[in-house]
Protein backbone atom coordinates (compact mmCIF):
# COMPACT_ATOMS: atom_id res chain seq x y z
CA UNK A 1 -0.68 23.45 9.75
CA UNK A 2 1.68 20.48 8.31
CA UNK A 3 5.22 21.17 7.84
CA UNK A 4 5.69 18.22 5.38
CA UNK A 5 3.56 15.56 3.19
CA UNK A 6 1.68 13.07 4.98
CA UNK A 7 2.50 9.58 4.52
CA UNK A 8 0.66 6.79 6.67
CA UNK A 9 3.94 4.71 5.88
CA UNK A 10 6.36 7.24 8.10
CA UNK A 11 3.38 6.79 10.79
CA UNK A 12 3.53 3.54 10.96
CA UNK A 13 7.35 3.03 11.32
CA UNK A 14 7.35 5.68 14.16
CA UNK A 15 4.61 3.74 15.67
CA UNK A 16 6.26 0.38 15.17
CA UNK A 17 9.81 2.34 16.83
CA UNK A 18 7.40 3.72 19.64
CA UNK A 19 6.52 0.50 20.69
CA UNK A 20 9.51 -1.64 19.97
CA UNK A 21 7.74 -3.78 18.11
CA UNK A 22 10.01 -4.17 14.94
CA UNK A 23 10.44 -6.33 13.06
CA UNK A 24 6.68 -6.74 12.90
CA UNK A 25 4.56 -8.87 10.57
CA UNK A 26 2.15 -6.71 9.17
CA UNK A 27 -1.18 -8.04 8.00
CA UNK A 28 -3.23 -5.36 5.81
CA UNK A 29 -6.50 -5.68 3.83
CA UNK A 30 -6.89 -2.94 1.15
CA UNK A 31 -5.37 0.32 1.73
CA UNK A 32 -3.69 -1.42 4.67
CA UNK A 33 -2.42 -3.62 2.42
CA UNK A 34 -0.54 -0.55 0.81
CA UNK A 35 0.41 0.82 3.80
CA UNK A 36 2.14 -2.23 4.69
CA UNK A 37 3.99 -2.38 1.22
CA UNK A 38 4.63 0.76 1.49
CA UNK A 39 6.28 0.51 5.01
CA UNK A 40 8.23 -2.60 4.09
CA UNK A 41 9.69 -1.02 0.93
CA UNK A 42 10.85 2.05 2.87
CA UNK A 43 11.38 0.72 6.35
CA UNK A 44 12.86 -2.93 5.32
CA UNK A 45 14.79 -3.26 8.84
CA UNK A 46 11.02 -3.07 11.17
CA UNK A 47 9.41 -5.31 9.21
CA UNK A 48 9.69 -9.17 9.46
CA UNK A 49 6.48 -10.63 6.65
CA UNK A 50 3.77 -8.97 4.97
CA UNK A 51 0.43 -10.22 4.12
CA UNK A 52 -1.73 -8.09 2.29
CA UNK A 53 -5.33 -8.85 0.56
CA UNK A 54 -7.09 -6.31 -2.00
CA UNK A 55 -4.52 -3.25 -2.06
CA UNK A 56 -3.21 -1.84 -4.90
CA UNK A 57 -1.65 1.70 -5.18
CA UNK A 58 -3.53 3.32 -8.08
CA UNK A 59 -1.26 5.70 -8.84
CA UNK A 60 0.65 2.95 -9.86
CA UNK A 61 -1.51 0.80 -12.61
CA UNK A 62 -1.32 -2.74 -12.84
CA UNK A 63 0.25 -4.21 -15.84
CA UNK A 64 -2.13 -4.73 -18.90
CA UNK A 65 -5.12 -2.66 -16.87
CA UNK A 66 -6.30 0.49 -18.32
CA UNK A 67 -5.42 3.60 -17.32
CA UNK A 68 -8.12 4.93 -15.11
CA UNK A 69 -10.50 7.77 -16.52
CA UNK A 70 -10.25 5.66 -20.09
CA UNK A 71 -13.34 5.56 -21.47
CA UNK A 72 -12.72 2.12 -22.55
CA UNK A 73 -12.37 0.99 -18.99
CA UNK A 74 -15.67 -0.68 -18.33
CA UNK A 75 -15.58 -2.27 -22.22
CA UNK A 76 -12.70 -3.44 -21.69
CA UNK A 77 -13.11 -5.55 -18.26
CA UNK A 78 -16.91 -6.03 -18.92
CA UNK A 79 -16.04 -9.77 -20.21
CA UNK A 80 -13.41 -10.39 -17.47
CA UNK A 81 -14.25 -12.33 -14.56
């Protein structure tokens, strides 16, 4: 049973201490690309770049977006491209 929240972030800057690999560049597609913002926010010293592609945190929402559950959501974007 877990003593504390998980957060992929922590496991990747024990993994990156582990194998005394900081500062890393981290390269993450998606919700790697989170992670990675995630662990260079938090863990600033183990990280050297970041490239990320495609991730977004959606508890956080993205300026101008709608919020998600609106039922305006697809109305709204249905003319974007």
């Amino acid at each position: 049973m877990a003593t504390e929240p998980f957060r992929r972030a922590d496991d990747l800057a024990a993994l990156l201490r582990h194998l005394d690999a900081g500062p890393a560049v981290l390269v993450g597609l998606s919700m790697g690309g989170v992670i990675a913002t995630d662990t260079v926010l938090e863990y600033p010293e183990l990280v050297r770049a970041v490239v990320t592609c495609g991730g977004r945190d959606r508890r956080r929402p993205v300026h101008g977006s709608p919020e998600p559950g609106d039922p305006g959501r697809v109305r709204a974007h249905a003319g974007r491209r």
